[in-house]
C-alpha atoms as a PDB file:
ATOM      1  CA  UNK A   1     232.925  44.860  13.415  1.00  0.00           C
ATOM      2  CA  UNK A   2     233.697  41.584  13.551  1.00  0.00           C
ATOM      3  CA  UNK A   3     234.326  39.095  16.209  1.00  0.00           C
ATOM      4  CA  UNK A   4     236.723  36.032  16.771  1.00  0.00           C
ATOM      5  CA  UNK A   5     233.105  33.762  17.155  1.00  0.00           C
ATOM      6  CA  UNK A   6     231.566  34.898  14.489  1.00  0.00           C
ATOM      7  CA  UNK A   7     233.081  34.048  11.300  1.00  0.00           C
ATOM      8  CA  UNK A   8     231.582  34.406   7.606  1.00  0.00           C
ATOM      9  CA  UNK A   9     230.223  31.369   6.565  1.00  0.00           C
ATOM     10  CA  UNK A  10     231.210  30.658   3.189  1.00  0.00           C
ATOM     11  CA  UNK A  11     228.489  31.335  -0.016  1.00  0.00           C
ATOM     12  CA  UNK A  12     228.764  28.984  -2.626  1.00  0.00           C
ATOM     13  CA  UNK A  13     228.663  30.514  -5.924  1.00  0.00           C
ATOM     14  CA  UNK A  14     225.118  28.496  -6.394  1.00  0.00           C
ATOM     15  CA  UNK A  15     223.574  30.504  -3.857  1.00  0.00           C
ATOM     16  CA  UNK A  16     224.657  33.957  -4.292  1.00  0.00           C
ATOM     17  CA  UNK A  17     222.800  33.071  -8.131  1.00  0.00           C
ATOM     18  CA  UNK A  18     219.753  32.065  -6.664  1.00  0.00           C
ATOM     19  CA  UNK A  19     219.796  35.441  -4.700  1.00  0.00           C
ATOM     20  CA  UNK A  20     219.957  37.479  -7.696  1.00  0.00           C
ATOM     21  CA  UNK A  21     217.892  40.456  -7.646  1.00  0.00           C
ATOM     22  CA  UNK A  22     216.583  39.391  -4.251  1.00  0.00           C
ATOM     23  CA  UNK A  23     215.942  41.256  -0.953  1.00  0.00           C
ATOM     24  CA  UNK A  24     217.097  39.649   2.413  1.00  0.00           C
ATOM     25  CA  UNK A  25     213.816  41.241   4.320  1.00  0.00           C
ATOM     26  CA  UNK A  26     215.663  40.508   7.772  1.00  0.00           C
ATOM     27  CA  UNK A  27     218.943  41.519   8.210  1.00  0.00           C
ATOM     28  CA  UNK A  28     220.844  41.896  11.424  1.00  0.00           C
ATOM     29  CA  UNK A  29     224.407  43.658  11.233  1.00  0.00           C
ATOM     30  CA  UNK A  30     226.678  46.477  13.340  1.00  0.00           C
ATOM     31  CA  UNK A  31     226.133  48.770  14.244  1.00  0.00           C
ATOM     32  CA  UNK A  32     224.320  47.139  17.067  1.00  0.00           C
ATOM     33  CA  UNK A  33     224.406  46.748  20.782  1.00  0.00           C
ATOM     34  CA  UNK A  34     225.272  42.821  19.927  1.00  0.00           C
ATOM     35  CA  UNK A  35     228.485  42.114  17.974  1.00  0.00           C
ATOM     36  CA  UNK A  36     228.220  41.865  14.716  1.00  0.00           C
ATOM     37  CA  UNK A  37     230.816  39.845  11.933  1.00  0.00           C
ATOM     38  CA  UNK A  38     229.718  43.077   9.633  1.00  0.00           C
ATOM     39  CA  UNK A  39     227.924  46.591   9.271  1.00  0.00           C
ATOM     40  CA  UNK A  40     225.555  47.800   7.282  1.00  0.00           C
ATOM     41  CA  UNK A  41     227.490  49.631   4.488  1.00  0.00           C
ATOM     42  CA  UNK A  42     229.641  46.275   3.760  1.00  0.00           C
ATOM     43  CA  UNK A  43     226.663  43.997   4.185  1.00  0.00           C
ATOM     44  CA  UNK A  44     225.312  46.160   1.225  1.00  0.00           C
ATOM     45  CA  UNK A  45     228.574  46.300  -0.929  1.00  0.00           C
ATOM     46  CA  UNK A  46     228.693  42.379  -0.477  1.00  0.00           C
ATOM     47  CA  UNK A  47     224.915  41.781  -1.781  1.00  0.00           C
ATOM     48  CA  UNK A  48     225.357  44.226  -4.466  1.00  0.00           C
ATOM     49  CA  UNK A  49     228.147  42.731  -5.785  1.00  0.00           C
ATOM     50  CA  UNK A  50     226.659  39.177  -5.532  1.00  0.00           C
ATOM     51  CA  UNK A  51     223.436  40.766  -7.581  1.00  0.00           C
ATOM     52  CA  UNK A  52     221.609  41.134  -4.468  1.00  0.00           C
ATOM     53  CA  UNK A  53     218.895  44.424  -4.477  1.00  0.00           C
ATOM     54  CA  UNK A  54     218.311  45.229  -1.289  1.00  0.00           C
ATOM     55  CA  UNK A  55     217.440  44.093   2.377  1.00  0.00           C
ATOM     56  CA  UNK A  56     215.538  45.410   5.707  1.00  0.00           C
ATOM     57  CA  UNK A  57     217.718  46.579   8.645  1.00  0.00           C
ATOM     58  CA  UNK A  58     216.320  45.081  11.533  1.00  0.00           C
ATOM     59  CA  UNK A  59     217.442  45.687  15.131  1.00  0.00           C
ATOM     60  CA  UNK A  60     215.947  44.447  18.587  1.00  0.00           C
ATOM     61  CA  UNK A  61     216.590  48.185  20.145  1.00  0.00           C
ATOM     62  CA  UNK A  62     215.794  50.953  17.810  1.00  0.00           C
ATOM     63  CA  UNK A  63     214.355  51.954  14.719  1.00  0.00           C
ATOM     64  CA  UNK A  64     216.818  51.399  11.668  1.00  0.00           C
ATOM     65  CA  UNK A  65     215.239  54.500   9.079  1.00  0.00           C
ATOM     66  CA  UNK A  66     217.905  56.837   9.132  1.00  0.00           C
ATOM     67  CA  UNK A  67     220.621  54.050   8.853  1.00  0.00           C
ATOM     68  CA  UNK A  68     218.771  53.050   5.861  1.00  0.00           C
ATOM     69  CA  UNK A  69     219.310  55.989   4.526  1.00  0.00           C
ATOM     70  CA  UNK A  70     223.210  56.172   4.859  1.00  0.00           C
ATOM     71  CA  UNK A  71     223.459  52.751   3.562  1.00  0.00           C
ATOM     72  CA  UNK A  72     221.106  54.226   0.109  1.00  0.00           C
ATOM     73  CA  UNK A  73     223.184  56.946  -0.278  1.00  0.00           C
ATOM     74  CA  UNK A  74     226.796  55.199   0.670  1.00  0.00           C
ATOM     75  CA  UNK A  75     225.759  52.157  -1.737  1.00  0.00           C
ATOM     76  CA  UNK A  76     224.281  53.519  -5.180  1.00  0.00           C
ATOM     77  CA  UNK A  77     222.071  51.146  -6.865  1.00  0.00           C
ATOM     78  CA  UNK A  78     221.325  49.032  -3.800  1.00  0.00           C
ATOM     79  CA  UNK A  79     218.186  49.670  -1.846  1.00  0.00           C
ATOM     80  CA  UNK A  80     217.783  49.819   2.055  1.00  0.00           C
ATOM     81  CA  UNK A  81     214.729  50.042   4.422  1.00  0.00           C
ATOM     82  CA  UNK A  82     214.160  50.812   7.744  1.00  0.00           C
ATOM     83  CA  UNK A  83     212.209  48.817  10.273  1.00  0.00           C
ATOM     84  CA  UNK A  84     210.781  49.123  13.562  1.00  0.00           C
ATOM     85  CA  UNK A  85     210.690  46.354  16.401  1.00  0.00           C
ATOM     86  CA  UNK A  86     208.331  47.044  19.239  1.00  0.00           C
ATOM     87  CA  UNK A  87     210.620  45.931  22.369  1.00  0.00           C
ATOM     88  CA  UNK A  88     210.366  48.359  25.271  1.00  0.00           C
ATOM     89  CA  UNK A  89     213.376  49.981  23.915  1.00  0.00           C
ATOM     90  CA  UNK A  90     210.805  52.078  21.945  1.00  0.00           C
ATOM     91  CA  UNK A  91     207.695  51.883  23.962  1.00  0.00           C
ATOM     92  CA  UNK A  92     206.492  48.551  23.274  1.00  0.00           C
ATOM     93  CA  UNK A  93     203.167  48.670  21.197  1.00  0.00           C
ATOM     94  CA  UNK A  94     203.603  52.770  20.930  1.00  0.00           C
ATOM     95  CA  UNK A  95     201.757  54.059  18.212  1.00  0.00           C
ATOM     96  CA  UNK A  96     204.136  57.299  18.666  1.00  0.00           C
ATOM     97  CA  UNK A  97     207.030  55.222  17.747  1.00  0.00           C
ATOM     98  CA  UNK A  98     205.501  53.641  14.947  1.00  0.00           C
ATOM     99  CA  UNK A  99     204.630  56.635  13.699  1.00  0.00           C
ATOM    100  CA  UNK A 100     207.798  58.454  13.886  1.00  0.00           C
ATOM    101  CA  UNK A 101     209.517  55.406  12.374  1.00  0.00           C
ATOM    102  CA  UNK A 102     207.350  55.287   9.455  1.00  0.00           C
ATOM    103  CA  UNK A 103     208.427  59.373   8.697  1.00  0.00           C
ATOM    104  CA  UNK A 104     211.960  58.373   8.508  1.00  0.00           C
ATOM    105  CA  UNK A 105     211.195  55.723   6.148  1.00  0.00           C
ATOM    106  CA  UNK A 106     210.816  52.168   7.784  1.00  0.00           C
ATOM    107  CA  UNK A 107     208.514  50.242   5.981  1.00  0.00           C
ATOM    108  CA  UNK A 108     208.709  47.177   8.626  1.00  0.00           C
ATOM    109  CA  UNK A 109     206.921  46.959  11.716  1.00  0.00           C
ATOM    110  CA  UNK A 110     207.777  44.153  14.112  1.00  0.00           C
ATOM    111  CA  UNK A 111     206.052  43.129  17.404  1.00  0.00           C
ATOM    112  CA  UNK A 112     208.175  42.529  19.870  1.00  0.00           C
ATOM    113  CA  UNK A 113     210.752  40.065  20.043  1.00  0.00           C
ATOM    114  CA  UNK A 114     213.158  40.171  23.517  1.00  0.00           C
ATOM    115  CA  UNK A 115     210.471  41.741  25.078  1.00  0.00           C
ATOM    116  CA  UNK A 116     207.584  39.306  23.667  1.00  0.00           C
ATOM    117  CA  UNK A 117     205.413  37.031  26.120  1.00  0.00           C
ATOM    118  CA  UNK A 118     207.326  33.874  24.751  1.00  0.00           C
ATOM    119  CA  UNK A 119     210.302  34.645  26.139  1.00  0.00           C
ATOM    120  CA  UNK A 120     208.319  34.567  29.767  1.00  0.00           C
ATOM    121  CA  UNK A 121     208.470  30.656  29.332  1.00  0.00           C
ATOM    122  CA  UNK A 122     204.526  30.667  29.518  1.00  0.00           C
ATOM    123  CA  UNK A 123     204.532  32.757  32.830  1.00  0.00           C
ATOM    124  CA  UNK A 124     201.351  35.419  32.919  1.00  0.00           C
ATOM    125  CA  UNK A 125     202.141  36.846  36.462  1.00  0.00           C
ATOM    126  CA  UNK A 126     204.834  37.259  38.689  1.00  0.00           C
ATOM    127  CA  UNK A 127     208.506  38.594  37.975  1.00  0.00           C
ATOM    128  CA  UNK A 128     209.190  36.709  35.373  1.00  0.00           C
ATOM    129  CA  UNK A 129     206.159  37.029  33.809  1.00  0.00           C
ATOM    130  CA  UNK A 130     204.442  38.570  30.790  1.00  0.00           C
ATOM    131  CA  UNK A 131     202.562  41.185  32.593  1.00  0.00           C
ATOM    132  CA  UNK A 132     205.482  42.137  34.102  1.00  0.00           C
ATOM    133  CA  UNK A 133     207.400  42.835  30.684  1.00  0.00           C
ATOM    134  CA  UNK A 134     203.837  43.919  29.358  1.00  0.00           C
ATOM    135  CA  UNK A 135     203.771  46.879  31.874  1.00  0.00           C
ATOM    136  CA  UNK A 136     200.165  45.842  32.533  1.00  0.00           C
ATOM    137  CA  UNK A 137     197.980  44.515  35.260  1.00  0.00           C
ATOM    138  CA  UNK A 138     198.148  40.229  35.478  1.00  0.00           C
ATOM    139  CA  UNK A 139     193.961  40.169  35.674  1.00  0.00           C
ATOM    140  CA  UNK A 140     193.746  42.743  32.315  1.00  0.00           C
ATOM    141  CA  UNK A 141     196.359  40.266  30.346  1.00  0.00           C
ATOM    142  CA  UNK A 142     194.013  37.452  31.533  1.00  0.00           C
ATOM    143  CA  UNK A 143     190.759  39.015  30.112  1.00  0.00           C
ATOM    144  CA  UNK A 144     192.815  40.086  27.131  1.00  0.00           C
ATOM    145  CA  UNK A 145     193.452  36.401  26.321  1.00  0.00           C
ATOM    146  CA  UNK A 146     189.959  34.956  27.360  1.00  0.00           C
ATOM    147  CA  UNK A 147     188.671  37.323  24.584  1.00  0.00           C
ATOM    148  CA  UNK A 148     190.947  36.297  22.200  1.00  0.00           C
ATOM    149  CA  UNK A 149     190.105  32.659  23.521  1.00  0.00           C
ATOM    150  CA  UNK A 150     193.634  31.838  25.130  1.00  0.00           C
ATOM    151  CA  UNK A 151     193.332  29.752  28.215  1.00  0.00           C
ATOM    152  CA  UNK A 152     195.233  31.473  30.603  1.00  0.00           C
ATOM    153  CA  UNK A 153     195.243  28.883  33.072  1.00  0.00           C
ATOM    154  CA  UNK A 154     197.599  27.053  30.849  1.00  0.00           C
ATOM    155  CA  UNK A 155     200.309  29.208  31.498  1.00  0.00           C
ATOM    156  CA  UNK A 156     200.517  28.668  35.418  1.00  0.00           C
ATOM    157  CA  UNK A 157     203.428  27.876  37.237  1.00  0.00           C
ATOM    158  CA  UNK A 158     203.686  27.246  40.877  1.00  0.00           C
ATOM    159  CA  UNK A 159     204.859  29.267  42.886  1.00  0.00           C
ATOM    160  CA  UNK A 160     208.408  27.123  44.146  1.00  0.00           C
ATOM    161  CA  UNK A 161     208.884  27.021  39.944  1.00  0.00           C
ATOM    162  CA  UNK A 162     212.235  28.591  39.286  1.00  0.00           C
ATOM    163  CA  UNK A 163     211.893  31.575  36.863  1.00  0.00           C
END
Protein backbone atom coordinates (compact mmCIF):
# COMPACT_ATOMS: atom_id res chain seq x y z
CA UNK A 1 0.00 0.00 0.00
CA UNK A 2 2.31 2.37 -0.66
CA UNK A 3 2.31 5.76 -2.13
CA UNK A 4 4.66 7.88 -4.46
CA UNK A 5 4.83 10.61 -1.16
CA UNK A 6 5.46 8.42 1.21
CA UNK A 7 8.67 6.73 1.00
CA UNK A 8 10.53 4.48 3.73
CA UNK A 9 12.86 6.39 5.48
CA UNK A 10 15.94 4.60 5.82
CA UNK A 11 16.90 2.68 9.50
CA UNK A 12 20.34 2.74 10.28
CA UNK A 13 21.56 -0.45 11.53
CA UNK A 14 22.18 1.54 15.06
CA UNK A 15 18.64 1.97 15.50
CA UNK A 16 16.98 -1.12 14.54
CA UNK A 17 19.66 -2.46 17.70
CA UNK A 18 18.42 -0.12 20.03
CA UNK A 19 14.84 -1.42 19.16
CA UNK A 20 15.60 -4.86 20.03
CA UNK A 21 12.98 -6.61 21.84
CA UNK A 22 10.96 -3.40 21.85
CA UNK A 23 7.27 -2.58 21.17
CA UNK A 24 6.36 0.47 18.92
CA UNK A 25 3.02 1.20 21.22
CA UNK A 26 1.68 3.50 18.27
CA UNK A 27 1.67 2.30 15.02
CA UNK A 28 -0.23 3.62 12.07
CA UNK A 29 -0.21 1.40 8.76
CA UNK A 30 -2.86 0.11 5.78
CA UNK A 31 -5.17 -0.92 5.88
CA UNK A 32 -6.56 2.47 6.59
CA UNK A 33 -8.84 5.07 5.16
CA UNK A 34 -5.39 7.28 4.81
CA UNK A 35 -2.63 5.88 2.56
CA UNK A 36 -0.30 4.09 4.00
CA UNK A 37 3.72 3.29 2.67
CA UNK A 38 2.84 -0.33 4.43
CA UNK A 39 0.23 -2.80 6.11
CA UNK A 40 0.10 -4.43 9.00
CA UNK A 41 1.38 -7.97 8.16
CA UNK A 42 4.74 -6.39 6.54
CA UNK A 43 5.08 -3.76 9.23
CA UNK A 44 5.28 -6.94 11.50
CA UNK A 45 7.64 -9.11 9.24
CA UNK A 46 9.96 -5.92 9.10
CA UNK A 47 10.14 -5.46 13.11
CA UNK A 48 10.50 -9.07 13.60
CA UNK A 49 13.22 -9.39 11.54
CA UNK A 50 14.96 -6.24 12.95
CA UNK A 51 14.37 -8.01 16.64
CA UNK A 52 11.44 -5.94 17.19
CA UNK A 53 8.47 -7.81 19.61
CA UNK A 54 5.57 -6.29 18.96
CA UNK A 55 3.54 -2.95 18.47
CA UNK A 56 -0.19 -1.43 18.97
CA UNK A 57 -2.34 -0.94 15.83
CA UNK A 58 -3.75 2.29 16.12
CA UNK A 59 -6.30 3.85 13.74
CA UNK A 60 -8.30 7.27 13.91
CA UNK A 61 -11.66 5.31 12.62
CA UNK A 62 -12.12 1.95 14.12
CA UNK A 63 -11.08 -0.42 16.55
CA UNK A 64 -7.88 -2.46 15.40
CA UNK A 65 -8.62 -6.06 17.71
CA UNK A 66 -9.42 -8.35 15.13
CA UNK A 67 -6.58 -7.04 12.80
CA UNK A 68 -4.40 -7.76 15.65
CA UNK A 69 -5.27 -10.91 15.54
CA UNK A 70 -4.47 -11.69 11.78
CA UNK A 71 -1.24 -10.00 12.14
CA UNK A 72 -0.53 -12.75 15.54
CA UNK A 73 -1.46 -15.49 13.66
CA UNK A 74 0.11 -14.38 10.01
CA UNK A 75 3.48 -13.38 11.96
CA UNK A 76 4.51 -16.23 14.55
CA UNK A 77 6.59 -15.03 17.30
CA UNK A 78 5.66 -11.36 16.94
CA UNK A 79 2.97 -9.93 19.13
CA UNK A 80 0.07 -7.51 18.07
CA UNK A 81 -2.61 -5.53 20.04
CA UNK A 82 -5.58 -3.90 19.33
CA UNK A 83 -6.57 -0.39 20.28
CA UNK A 84 -9.46 1.75 20.40
CA UNK A 85 -9.61 5.62 19.54
CA UNK A 86 -12.71 7.40 20.67
CA UNK A 87 -13.45 9.69 17.43
CA UNK A 88 -17.14 9.75 16.53
CA UNK A 89 -16.39 7.03 14.17
CA UNK A 90 -17.18 4.79 17.21
CA UNK A 91 -19.36 6.88 19.37
CA UNK A 92 -17.03 9.20 20.85
CA UNK A 93 -16.66 8.54 24.70
CA UNK A 94 -19.06 5.21 24.25
CA UNK A 95 -18.59 2.95 26.92
CA UNK A 96 -20.35 0.29 24.43
CA UNK A 97 -17.49 0.63 22.15
CA UNK A 98 -14.96 0.40 24.65
CA UNK A 99 -16.35 -2.44 25.81
CA UNK A 100 -16.74 -4.37 22.74
CA UNK A 101 -13.18 -3.42 21.79
CA UNK A 102 -11.73 -4.68 24.88
CA UNK A 103 -13.60 -8.45 24.02
CA UNK A 104 -11.76 -8.59 20.83
CA UNK A 105 -8.61 -7.92 22.50
CA UNK A 106 -7.49 -4.15 22.37
CA UNK A 107 -5.65 -3.34 25.24
CA UNK A 108 -5.38 0.57 24.20
CA UNK A 109 -7.89 3.06 24.74
CA UNK A 110 -7.43 6.47 23.16
CA UNK A 111 -9.53 9.68 23.59
CA UNK A 112 -10.20 11.21 20.74
CA UNK A 113 -7.93 12.59 18.36
CA UNK A 114 -9.68 14.16 14.85
CA UNK A 115 -12.59 14.56 16.72
CA UNK A 116 -10.85 16.13 20.01
CA UNK A 117 -11.67 19.84 21.21
CA UNK A 118 -8.07 20.93 20.04
CA UNK A 119 -8.66 20.57 16.73
CA UNK A 120 -11.69 23.33 17.26
CA UNK A 121 -8.76 25.95 17.41
CA UNK A 122 -10.06 26.92 21.01
CA UNK A 123 -13.72 27.43 19.72
CA UNK A 124 -16.48 26.19 22.55
CA UNK A 125 -19.64 27.17 20.47
CA UNK A 126 -20.65 27.67 17.14
CA UNK A 127 -19.96 25.42 13.94
CA UNK A 128 -16.72 25.05 14.32
CA UNK A 129 -16.75 24.49 17.70
CA UNK A 130 -16.19 21.83 20.35
CA UNK A 131 -19.72 21.41 21.35
CA UNK A 132 -20.53 21.00 18.05
CA UNK A 133 -18.08 17.92 17.49
CA UNK A 134 -18.93 17.06 21.25
CA UNK A 135 -22.65 16.44 20.29
CA UNK A 136 -23.48 18.41 23.44
CA UNK A 137 -25.12 21.59 24.52
CA UNK A 138 -22.38 24.90 24.43
CA UNK A 139 -23.71 25.98 28.26
CA UNK A 140 -23.16 22.00 29.60
CA UNK A 141 -19.40 22.05 27.97
CA UNK A 142 -19.04 25.41 29.82
CA UNK A 143 -20.06 24.06 33.31
CA UNK A 144 -18.11 20.95 32.45
CA UNK A 145 -14.92 23.06 32.28
CA UNK A 146 -15.71 25.55 35.20
CA UNK A 147 -15.75 22.32 37.33
CA UNK A 148 -12.76 21.10 36.12
CA UNK A 149 -11.50 24.83 36.54
CA UNK A 150 -11.03 25.68 32.70
CA UNK A 151 -11.86 29.24 31.93
CA UNK A 152 -14.08 29.03 29.23
CA UNK A 153 -14.06 32.52 28.40
CA UNK A 154 -10.62 31.98 27.08
CA UNK A 155 -11.70 30.18 24.25
CA UNK A 156 -13.98 32.99 22.65
CA UNK A 157 -13.85 34.09 19.30
CA UNK A 158 -15.86 36.78 17.75
CA UNK A 159 -18.23 36.27 15.85
CA UNK A 160 -16.63 37.89 12.17
CA UNK A 161 -13.53 35.23 13.26
CA UNK A 162 -13.13 32.91 10.33
CA UNK A 163 -13.54 29.23 11.44
Amino acid sequence: MSTPTQEATPVSSAAWKCLEGAYDVQIHVGPDVIPRRIDDIDCAKEFLAHGMRGFVLKSHYVQTGERAQVVNKAVPGFKAYGAITLNHSVGGLNPVAVELAGRSGCKMVWMPTVDAENETAGRVDGPHGAARILRINPHTLRARMRKLRIDWRRFRVSPTADP
